[in-house]
Protein backbone atom coordinates (compact mmCIF):
# COMPACT_ATOMS: atom_id res chain seq x y z
CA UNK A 1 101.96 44.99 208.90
CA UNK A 2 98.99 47.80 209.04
CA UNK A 3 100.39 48.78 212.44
CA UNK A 4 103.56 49.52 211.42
CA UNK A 5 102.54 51.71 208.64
CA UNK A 6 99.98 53.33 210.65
CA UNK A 7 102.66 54.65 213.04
CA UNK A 8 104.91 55.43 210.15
CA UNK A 9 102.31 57.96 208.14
CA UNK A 10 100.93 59.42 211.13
CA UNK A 11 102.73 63.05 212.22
CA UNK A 12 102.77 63.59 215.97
CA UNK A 13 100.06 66.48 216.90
CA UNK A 14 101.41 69.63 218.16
CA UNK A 15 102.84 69.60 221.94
CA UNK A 16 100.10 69.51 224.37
CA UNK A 17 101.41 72.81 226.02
CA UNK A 18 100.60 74.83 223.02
CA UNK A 19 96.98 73.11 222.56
CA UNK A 20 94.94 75.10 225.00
CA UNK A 21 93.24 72.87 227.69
CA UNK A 22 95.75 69.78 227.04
CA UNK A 23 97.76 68.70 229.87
CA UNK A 24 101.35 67.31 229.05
CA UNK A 25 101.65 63.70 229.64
CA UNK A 26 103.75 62.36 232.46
CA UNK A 27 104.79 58.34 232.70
CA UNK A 28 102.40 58.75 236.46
CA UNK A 29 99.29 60.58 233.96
CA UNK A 30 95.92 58.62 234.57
CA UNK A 31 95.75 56.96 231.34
CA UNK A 32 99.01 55.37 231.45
CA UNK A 33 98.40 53.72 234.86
CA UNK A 34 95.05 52.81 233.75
CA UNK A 35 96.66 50.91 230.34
CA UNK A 36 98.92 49.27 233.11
CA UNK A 37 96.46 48.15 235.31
CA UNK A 38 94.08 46.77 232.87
CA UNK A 39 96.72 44.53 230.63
CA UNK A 40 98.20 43.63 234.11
CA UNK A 41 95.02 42.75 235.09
CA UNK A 42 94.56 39.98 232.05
CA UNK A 43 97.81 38.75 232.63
CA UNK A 44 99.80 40.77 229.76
CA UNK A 45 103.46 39.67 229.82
CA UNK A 46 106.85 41.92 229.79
CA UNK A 47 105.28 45.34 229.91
CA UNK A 48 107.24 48.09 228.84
CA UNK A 49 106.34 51.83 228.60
CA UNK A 50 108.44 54.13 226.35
CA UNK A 51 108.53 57.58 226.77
CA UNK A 52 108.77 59.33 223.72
CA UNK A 53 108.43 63.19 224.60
CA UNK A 54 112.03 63.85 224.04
CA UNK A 55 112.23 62.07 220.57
CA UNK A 56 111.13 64.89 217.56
CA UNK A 57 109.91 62.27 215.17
CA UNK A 58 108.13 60.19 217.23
CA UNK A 59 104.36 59.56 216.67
CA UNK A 60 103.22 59.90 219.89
CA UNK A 61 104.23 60.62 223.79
CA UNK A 62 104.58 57.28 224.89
CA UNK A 63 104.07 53.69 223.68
CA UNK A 64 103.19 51.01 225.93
CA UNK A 65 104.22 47.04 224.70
CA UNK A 66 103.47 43.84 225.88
CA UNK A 67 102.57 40.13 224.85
CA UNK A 68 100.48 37.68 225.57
CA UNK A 69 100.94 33.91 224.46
CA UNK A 70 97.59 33.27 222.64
CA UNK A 71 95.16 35.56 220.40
CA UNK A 72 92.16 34.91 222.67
CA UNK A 73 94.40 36.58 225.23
CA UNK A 74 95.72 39.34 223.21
CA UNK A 75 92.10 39.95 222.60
CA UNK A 76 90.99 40.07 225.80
CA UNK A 77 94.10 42.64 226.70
CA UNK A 78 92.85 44.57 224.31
CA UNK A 79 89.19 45.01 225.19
CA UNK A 80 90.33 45.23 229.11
CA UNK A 81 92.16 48.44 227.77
CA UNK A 82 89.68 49.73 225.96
CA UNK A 83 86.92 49.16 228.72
CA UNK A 84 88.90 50.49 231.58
CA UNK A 85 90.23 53.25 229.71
CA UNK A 86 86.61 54.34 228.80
CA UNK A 87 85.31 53.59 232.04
CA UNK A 88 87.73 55.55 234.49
CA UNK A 89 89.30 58.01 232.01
CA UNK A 90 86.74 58.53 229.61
CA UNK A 91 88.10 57.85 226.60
CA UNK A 92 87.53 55.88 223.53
CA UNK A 93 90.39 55.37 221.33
CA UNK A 94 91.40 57.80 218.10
CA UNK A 95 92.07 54.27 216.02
CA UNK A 96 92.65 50.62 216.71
CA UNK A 97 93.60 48.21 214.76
CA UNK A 98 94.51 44.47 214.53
CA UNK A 99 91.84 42.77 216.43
CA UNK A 100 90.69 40.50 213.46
CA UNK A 101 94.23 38.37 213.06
CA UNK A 102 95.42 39.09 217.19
CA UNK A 103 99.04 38.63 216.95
CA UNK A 104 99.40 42.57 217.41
CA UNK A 105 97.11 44.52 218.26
CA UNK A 106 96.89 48.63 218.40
CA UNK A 107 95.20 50.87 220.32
CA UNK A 108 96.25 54.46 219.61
CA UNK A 109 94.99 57.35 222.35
CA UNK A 110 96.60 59.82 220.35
CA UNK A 111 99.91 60.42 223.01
CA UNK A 112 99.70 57.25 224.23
CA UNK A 113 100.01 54.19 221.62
CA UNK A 114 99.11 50.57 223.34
CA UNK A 115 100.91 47.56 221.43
CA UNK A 116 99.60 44.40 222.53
CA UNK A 117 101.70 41.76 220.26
CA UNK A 118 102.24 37.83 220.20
CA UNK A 119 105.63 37.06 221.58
CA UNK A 120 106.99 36.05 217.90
CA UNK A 121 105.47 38.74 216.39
CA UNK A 122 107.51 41.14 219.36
CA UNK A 123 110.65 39.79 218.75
CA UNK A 124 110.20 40.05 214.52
CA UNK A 125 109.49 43.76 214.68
CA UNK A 126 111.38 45.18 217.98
CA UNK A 127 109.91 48.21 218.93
CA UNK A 128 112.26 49.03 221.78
CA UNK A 129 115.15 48.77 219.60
CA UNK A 130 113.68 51.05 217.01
CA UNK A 131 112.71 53.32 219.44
CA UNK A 132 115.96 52.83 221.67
CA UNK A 133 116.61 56.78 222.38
CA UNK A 134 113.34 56.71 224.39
CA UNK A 135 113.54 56.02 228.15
CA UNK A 136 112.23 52.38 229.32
CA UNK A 137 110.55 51.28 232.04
CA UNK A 138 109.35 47.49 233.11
CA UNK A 139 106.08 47.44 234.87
CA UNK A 140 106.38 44.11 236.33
CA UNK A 141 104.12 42.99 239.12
């Protein structure tokens, strides 16, 4: 899958406290609530954020999962993301991919990676198992 090798070539940037003007991430930043809000707000199911910051190779700061039953659904998860993330954060994503086939799509904001996956397509690739040394956290409503 293009996702997964996306992820797997990319090399996380350096920390945010030694880029000057970049604030560290926190799982209460903005942008993260933002993601939350806007998948919970198109009915995204079983969303989990990862946090990553403690984990040397990881790609990114956190990742936040979830699934949605259809690809028109998916879809529309995805563009509520995008929209609201543009709209109240200001911005646009470094890369996204997966939009064309919807059974996982990814929306990368740099430090914060958005995986928006088809519940079969979840369970085949298990993110939170490969990434098991990060903390967890359900965002249920």
């Amino acid at each position: 899958m293009e996702q997964l090798a996306l992820l797997t070539n990319r090399t996380k940037t350096a920390p945010a406290e030694s880029r000057p003007g970049v604030k560290r991430l926190t799982k209460s930043s903005k942008i993260i609530k933002t993601i939350i809000a806007a998948i919970q707000e198109k009915k995204g199911e079983h969303i989990v954020s990862l946090d990553l910051r403690k984990i040397n190779e990881a790609v990114a700061d956190f990742f936040i999962i979830c699934e949605a039953g259809s690809q028109p659904q998916i879809r529309a998860i995805a563009d509520n993301i995008q929209h609201q993330v543009l709209e109240k954060c200001e911005e646009k994503p470094f890369h996204h991919e997966g939009s064309h086939t919807a059974q996982w799509v990814l929306i990368d904001y740099v430090n914060v990676v958005v995986h928006v996956m088809h519940p079969e397509s979840r369970k085949f690739y298990r993110l939170e198992e490969m990434w098991s040394d990060a903390t967890s956290l359900e965002h249920d409503e």
